[in-house]
C-alpha atoms as a PDB file:
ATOM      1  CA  UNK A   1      30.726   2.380  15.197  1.00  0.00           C
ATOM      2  CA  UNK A   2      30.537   2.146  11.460  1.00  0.00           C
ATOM      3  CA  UNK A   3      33.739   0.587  10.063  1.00  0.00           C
ATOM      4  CA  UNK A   4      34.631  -0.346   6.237  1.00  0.00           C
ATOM      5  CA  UNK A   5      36.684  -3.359   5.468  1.00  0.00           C
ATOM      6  CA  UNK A   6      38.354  -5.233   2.122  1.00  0.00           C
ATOM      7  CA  UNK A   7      39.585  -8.278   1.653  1.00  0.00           C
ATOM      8  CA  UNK A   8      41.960  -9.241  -0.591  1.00  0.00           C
ATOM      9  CA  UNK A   9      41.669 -12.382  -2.942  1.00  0.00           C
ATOM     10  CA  UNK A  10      44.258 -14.432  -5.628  1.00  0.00           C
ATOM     11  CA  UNK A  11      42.708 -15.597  -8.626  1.00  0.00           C
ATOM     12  CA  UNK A  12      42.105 -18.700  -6.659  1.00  0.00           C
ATOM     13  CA  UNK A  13      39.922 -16.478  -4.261  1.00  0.00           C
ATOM     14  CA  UNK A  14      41.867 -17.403  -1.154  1.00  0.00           C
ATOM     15  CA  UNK A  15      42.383 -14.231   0.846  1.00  0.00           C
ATOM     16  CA  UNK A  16      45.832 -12.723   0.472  1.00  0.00           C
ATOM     17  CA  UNK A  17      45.343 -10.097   3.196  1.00  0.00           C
ATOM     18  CA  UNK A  18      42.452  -7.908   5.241  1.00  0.00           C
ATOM     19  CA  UNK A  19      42.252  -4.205   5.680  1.00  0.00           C
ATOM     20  CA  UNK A  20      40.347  -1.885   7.464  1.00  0.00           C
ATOM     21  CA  UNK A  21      39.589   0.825   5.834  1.00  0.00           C
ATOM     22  CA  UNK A  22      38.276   3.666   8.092  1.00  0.00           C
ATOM     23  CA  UNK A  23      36.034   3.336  11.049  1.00  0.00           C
ATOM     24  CA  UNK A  24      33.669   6.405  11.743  1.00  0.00           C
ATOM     25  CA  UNK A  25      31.086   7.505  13.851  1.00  0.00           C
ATOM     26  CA  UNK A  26      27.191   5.630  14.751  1.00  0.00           C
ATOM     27  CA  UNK A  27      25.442   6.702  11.579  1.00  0.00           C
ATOM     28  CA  UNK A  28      28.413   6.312   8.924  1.00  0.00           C
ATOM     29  CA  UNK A  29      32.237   7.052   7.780  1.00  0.00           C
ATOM     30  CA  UNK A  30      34.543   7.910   4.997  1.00  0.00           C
ATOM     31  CA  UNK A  31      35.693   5.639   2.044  1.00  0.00           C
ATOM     32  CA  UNK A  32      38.517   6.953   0.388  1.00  0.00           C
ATOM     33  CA  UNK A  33      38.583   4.779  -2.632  1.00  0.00           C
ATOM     34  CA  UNK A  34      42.963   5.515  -2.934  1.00  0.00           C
ATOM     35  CA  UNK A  35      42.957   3.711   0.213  1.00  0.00           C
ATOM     36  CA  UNK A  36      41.066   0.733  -1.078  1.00  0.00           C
ATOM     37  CA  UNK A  37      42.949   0.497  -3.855  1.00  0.00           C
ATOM     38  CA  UNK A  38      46.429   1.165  -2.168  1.00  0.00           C
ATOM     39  CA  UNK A  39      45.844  -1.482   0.172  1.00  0.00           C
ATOM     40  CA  UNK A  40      44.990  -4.028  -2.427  1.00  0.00           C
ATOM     41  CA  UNK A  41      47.651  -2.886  -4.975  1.00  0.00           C
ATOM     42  CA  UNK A  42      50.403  -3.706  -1.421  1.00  0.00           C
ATOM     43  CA  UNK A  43      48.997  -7.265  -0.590  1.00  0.00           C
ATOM     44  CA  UNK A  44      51.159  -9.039  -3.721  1.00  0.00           C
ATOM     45  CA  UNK A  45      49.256 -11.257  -6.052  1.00  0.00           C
ATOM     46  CA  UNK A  46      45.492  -9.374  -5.276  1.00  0.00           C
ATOM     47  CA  UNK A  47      43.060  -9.526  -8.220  1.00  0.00           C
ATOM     48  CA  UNK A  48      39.948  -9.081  -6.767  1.00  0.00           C
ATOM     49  CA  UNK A  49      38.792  -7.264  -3.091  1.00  0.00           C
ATOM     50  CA  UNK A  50      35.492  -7.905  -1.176  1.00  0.00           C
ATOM     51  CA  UNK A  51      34.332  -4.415   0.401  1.00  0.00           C
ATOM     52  CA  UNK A  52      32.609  -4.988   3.974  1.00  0.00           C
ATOM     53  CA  UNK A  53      31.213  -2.540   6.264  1.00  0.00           C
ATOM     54  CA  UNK A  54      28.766  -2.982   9.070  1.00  0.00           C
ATOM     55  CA  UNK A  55      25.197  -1.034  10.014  1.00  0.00           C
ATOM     56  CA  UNK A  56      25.430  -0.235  13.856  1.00  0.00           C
ATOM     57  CA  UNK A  57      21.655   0.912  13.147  1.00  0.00           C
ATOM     58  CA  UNK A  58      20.956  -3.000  11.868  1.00  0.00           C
ATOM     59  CA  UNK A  59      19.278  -2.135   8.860  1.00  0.00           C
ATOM     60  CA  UNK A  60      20.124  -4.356   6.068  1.00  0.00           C
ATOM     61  CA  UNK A  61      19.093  -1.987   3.085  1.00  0.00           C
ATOM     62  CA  UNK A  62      22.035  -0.579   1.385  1.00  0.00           C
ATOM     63  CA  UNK A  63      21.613   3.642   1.707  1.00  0.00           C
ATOM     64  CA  UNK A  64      22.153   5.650  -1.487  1.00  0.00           C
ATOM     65  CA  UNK A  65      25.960   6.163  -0.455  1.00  0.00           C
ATOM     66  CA  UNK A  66      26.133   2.603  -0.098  1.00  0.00           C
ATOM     67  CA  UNK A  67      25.312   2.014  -3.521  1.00  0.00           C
ATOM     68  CA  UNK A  68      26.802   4.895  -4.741  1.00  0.00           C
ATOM     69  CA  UNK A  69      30.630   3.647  -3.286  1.00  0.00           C
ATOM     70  CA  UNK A  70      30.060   0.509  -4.189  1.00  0.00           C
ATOM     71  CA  UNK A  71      29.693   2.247  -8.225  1.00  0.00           C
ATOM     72  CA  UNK A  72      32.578   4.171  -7.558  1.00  0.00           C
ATOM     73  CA  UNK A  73      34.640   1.435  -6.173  1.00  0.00           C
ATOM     74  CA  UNK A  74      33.955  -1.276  -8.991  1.00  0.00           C
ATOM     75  CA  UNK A  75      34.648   1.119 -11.761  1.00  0.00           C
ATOM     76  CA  UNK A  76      38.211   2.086 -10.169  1.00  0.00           C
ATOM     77  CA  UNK A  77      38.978  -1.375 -10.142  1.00  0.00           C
ATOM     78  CA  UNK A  78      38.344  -2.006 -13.515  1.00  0.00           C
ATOM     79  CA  UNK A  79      40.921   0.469 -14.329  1.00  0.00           C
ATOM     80  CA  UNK A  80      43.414  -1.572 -12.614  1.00  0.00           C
ATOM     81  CA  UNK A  81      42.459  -4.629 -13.291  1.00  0.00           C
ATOM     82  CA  UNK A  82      41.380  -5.675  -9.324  1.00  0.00           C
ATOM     83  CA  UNK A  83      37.614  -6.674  -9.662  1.00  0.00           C
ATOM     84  CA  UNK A  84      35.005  -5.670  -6.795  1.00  0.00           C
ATOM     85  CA  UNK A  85      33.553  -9.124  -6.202  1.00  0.00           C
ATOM     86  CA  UNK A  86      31.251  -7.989  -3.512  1.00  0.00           C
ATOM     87  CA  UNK A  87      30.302  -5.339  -1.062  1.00  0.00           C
ATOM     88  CA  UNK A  88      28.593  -6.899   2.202  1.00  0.00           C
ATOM     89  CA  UNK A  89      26.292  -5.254   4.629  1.00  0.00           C
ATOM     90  CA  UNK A  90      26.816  -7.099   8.183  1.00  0.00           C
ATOM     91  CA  UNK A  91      24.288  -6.935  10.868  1.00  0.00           C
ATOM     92  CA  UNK A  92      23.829  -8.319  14.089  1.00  0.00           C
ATOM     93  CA  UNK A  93      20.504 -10.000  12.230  1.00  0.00           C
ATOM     94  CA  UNK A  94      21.987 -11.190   8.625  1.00  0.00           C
ATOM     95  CA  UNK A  95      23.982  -9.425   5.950  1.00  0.00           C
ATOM     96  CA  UNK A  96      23.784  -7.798   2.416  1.00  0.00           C
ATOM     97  CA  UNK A  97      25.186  -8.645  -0.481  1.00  0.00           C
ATOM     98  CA  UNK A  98      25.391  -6.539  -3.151  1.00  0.00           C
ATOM     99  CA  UNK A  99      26.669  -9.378  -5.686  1.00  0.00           C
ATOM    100  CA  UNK A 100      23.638 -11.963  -4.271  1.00  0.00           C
ATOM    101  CA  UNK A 101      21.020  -9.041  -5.408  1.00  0.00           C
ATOM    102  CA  UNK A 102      22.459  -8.496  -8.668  1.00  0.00           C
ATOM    103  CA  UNK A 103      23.381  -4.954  -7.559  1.00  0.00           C
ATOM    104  CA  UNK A 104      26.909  -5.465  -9.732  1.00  0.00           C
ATOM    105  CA  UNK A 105      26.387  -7.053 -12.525  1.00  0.00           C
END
């Protein structure tokens, strides 16, 4: 099953606290960016979150909703001040990362 994590960081980048955010079905499930940013807003001290979710499928190439959440999500943070530092892709082979590929700059 497809499931979509944050973690949350201090300035310091130690984590503060870990959240999952939804788990869903084989082929994908639903990111409610409030719930993100709820989460991180309750761990005290958060000022940046690392988005996670796996690929049961084991592809490692972000889909168009990937990258399209992972817009979403870093512009809502800039709003509040809580940056997006990265959004990982985990695999049973390797891992994504959308900071690594310059996919947030």
């Amino acid at each position: 099953q497809e499931e979509v994590l944050i973690l949350c960081l201090s300035r310091a980048n130690k984590i503060l606290n870990y959240y999952k955010v939804s788990k869903g079905g084989t082929s994908g499930t639903i990111v409610d960016i409030k719930i993100i940013y709820t989460a991180a807003l309750n761990a005290p001290g958060t000022t940046s979150i690392i988005l996670a979710h796996n690929h049961p499928s084991g592809a490692l190439t972000p889909s168009a909703a990937d990258i399209a959440i992972t817009k979403r999500v870093k512009e809502a943070g800039i709003i509040i001040d809580i940056k997006l530092l990265d959004h990982l892709i985990i695999t049973d082979s390797g891992y994504y990362s959308f900071a690594d590929e310059g996919q947030l700059n």
